[in-house]
C-alpha atoms as a PDB file:
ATOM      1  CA  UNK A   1       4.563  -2.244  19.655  1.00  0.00           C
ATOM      2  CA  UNK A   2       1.910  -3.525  17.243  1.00  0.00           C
ATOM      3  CA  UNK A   3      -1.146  -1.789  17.416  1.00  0.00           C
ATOM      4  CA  UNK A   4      -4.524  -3.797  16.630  1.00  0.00           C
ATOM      5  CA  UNK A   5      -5.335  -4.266  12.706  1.00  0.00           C
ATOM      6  CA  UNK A   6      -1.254  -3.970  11.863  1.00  0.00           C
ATOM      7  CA  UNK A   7       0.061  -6.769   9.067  1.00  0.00           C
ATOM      8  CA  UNK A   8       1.881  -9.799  11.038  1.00  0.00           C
ATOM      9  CA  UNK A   9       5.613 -10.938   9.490  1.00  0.00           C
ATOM     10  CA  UNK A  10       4.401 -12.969   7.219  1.00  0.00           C
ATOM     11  CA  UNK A  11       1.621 -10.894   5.717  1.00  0.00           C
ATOM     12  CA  UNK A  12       4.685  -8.646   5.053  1.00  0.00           C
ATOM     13  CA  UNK A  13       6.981 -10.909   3.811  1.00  0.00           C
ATOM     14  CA  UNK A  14       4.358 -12.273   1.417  1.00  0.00           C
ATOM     15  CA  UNK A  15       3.132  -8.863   0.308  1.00  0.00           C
ATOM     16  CA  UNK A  16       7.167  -7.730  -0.363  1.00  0.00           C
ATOM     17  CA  UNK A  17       7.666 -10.880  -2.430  1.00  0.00           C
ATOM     18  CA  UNK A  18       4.643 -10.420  -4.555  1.00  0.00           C
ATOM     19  CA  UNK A  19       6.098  -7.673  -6.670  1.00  0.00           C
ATOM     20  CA  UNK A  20       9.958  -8.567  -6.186  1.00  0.00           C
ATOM     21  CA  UNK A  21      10.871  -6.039  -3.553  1.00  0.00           C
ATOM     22  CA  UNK A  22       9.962  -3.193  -5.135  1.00  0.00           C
ATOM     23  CA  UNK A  23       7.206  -0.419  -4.545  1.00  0.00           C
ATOM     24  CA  UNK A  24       3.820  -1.315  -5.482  1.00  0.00           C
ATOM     25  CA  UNK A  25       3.329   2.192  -7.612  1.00  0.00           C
ATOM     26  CA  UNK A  26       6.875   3.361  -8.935  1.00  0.00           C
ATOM     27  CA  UNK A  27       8.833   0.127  -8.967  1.00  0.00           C
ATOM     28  CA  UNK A  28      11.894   1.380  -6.654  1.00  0.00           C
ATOM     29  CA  UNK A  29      13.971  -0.945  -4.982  1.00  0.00           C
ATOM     30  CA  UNK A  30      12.913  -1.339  -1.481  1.00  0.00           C
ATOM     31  CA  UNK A  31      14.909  -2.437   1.684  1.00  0.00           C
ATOM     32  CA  UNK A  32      13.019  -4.867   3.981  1.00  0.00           C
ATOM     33  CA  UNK A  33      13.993  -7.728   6.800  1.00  0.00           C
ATOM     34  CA  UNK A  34      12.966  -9.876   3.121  1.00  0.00           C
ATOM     35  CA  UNK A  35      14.467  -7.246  -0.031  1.00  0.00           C
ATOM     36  CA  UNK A  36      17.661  -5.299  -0.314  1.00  0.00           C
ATOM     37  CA  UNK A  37      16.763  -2.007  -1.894  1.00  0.00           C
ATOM     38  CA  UNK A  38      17.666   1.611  -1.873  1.00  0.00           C
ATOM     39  CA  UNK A  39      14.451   2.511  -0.308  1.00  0.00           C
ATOM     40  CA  UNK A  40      12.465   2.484   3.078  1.00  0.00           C
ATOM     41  CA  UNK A  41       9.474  -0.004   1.761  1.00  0.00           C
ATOM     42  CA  UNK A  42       6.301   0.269   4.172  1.00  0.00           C
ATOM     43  CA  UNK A  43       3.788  -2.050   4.179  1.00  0.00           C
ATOM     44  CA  UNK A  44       0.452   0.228   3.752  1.00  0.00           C
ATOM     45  CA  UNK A  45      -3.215  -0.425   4.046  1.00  0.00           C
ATOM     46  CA  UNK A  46      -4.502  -0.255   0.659  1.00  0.00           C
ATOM     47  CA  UNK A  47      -8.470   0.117   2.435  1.00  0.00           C
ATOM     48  CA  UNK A  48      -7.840   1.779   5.742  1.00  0.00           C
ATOM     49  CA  UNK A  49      -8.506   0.321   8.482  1.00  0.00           C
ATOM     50  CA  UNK A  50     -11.024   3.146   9.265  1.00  0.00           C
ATOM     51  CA  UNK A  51     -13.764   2.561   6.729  1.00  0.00           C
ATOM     52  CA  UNK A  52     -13.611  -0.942   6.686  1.00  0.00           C
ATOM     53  CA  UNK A  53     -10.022  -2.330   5.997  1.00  0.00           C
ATOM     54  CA  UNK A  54      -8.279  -5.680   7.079  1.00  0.00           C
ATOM     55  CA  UNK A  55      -4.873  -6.637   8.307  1.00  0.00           C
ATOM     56  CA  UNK A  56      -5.112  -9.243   5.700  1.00  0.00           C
ATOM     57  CA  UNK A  57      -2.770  -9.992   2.248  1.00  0.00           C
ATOM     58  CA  UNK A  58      -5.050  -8.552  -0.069  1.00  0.00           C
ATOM     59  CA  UNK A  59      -5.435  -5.576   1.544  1.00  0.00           C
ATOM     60  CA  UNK A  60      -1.513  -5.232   1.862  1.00  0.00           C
ATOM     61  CA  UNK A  61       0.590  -2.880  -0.629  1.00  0.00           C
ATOM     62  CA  UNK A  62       4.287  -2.398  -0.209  1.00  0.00           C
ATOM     63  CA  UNK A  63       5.209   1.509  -0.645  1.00  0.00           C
ATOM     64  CA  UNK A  64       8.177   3.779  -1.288  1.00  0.00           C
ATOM     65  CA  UNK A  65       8.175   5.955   1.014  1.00  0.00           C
ATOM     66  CA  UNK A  66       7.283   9.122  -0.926  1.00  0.00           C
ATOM     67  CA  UNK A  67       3.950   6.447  -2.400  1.00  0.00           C
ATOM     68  CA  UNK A  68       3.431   5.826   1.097  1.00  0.00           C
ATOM     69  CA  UNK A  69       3.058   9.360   2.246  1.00  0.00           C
ATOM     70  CA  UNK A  70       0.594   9.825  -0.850  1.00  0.00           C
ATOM     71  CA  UNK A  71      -1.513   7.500   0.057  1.00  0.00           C
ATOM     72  CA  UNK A  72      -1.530   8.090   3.757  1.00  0.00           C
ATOM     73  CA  UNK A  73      -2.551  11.955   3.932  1.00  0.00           C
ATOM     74  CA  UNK A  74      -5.265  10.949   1.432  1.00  0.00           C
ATOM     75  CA  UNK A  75      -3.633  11.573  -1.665  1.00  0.00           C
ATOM     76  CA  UNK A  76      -2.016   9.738  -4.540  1.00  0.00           C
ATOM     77  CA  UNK A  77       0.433  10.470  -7.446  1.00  0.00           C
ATOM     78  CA  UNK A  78      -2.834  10.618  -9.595  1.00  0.00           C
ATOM     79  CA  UNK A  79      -4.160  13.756  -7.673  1.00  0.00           C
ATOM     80  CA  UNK A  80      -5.630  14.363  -4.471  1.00  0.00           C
ATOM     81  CA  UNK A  81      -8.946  13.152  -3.439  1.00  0.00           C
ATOM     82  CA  UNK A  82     -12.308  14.904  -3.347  1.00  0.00           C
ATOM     83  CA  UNK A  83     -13.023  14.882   0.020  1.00  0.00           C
ATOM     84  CA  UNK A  84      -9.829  17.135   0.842  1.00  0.00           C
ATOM     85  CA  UNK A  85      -6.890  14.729   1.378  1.00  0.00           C
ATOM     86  CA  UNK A  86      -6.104  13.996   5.003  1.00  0.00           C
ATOM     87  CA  UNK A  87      -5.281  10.871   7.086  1.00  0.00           C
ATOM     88  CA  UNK A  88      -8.852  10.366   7.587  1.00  0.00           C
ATOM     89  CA  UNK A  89      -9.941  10.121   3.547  1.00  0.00           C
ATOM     90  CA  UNK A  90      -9.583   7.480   1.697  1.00  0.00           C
ATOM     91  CA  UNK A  91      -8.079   7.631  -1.627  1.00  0.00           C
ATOM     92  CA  UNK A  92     -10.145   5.332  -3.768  1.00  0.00           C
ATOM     93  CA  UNK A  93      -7.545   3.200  -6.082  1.00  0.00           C
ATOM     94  CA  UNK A  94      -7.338   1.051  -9.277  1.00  0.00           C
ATOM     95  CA  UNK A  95      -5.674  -2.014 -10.336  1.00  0.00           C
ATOM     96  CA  UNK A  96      -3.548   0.432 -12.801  1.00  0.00           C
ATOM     97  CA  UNK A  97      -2.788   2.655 -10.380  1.00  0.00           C
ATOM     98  CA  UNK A  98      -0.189  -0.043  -8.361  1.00  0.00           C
ATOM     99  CA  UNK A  99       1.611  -0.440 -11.500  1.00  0.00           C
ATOM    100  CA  UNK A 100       3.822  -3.303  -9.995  1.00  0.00           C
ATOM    101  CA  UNK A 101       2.058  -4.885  -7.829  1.00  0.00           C
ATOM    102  CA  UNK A 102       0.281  -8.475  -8.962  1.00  0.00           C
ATOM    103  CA  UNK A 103      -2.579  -9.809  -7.152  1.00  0.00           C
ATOM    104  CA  UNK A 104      -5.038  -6.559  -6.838  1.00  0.00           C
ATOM    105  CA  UNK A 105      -8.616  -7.876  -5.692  1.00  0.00           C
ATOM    106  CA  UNK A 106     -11.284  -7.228  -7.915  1.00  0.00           C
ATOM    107  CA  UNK A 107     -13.367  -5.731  -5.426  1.00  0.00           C
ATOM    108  CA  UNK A 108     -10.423  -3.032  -5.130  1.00  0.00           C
ATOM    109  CA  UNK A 109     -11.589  -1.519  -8.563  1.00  0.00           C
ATOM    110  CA  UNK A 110     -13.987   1.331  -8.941  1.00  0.00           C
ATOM    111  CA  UNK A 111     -17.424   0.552 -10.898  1.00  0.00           C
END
């Protein structure tokens, strides 16, 4: 059941296709209804929905699931945030920090 700000089908079928099918961060294969891989891909919020986030494209990210988990308890392969890394923090990110994934809004990147 889809809860209210989730990504619709086609937000994740666009978001998958952006970087080829892989994760966002590491580049891994992932599986999908739209890639084959050899890894659970989940379509994350990169802004949560929490402090502000949308359920739109750019604020979509495809994730491995170890990425996902990262990002999700407020953490991120880069270190964990200052506020104490939970699911209620918000790991602030950077273009270079998604590695494979084209299409990062500017307004994503810390001043």
């Amino acid at each position: 059941m889809a809860r209210s700000g989730d990504f619709n089908r086609t937000t994740k079928r666009e978001t998958i296709e952006r970087p080829g099918g892989v994760c966002a961060s590491c580049g891994s294969a992932l599986d999908t209804p739209w890639s084959e891989g050899n890894h659970r891909g989940y379509a994350h919020h990169v802004r949560p929905l929490r402090h502000g986030g949308t359920a739109e494209l750019a604020n979509c990210v495809y994730l491995c699931w170890g990425h996902h988990l990262y990002l999700g308890l407020g953490m991120a392969p880069f270190g964990i945030d200052p506020q104490g890394g939970s699911s209620s923090t918000w790991v602030i990110v950077e273009a270079e920090d998604f590695a494979y994934w084209s299409g990062l809004p500017e307004d994503w990147v810390k001043s």
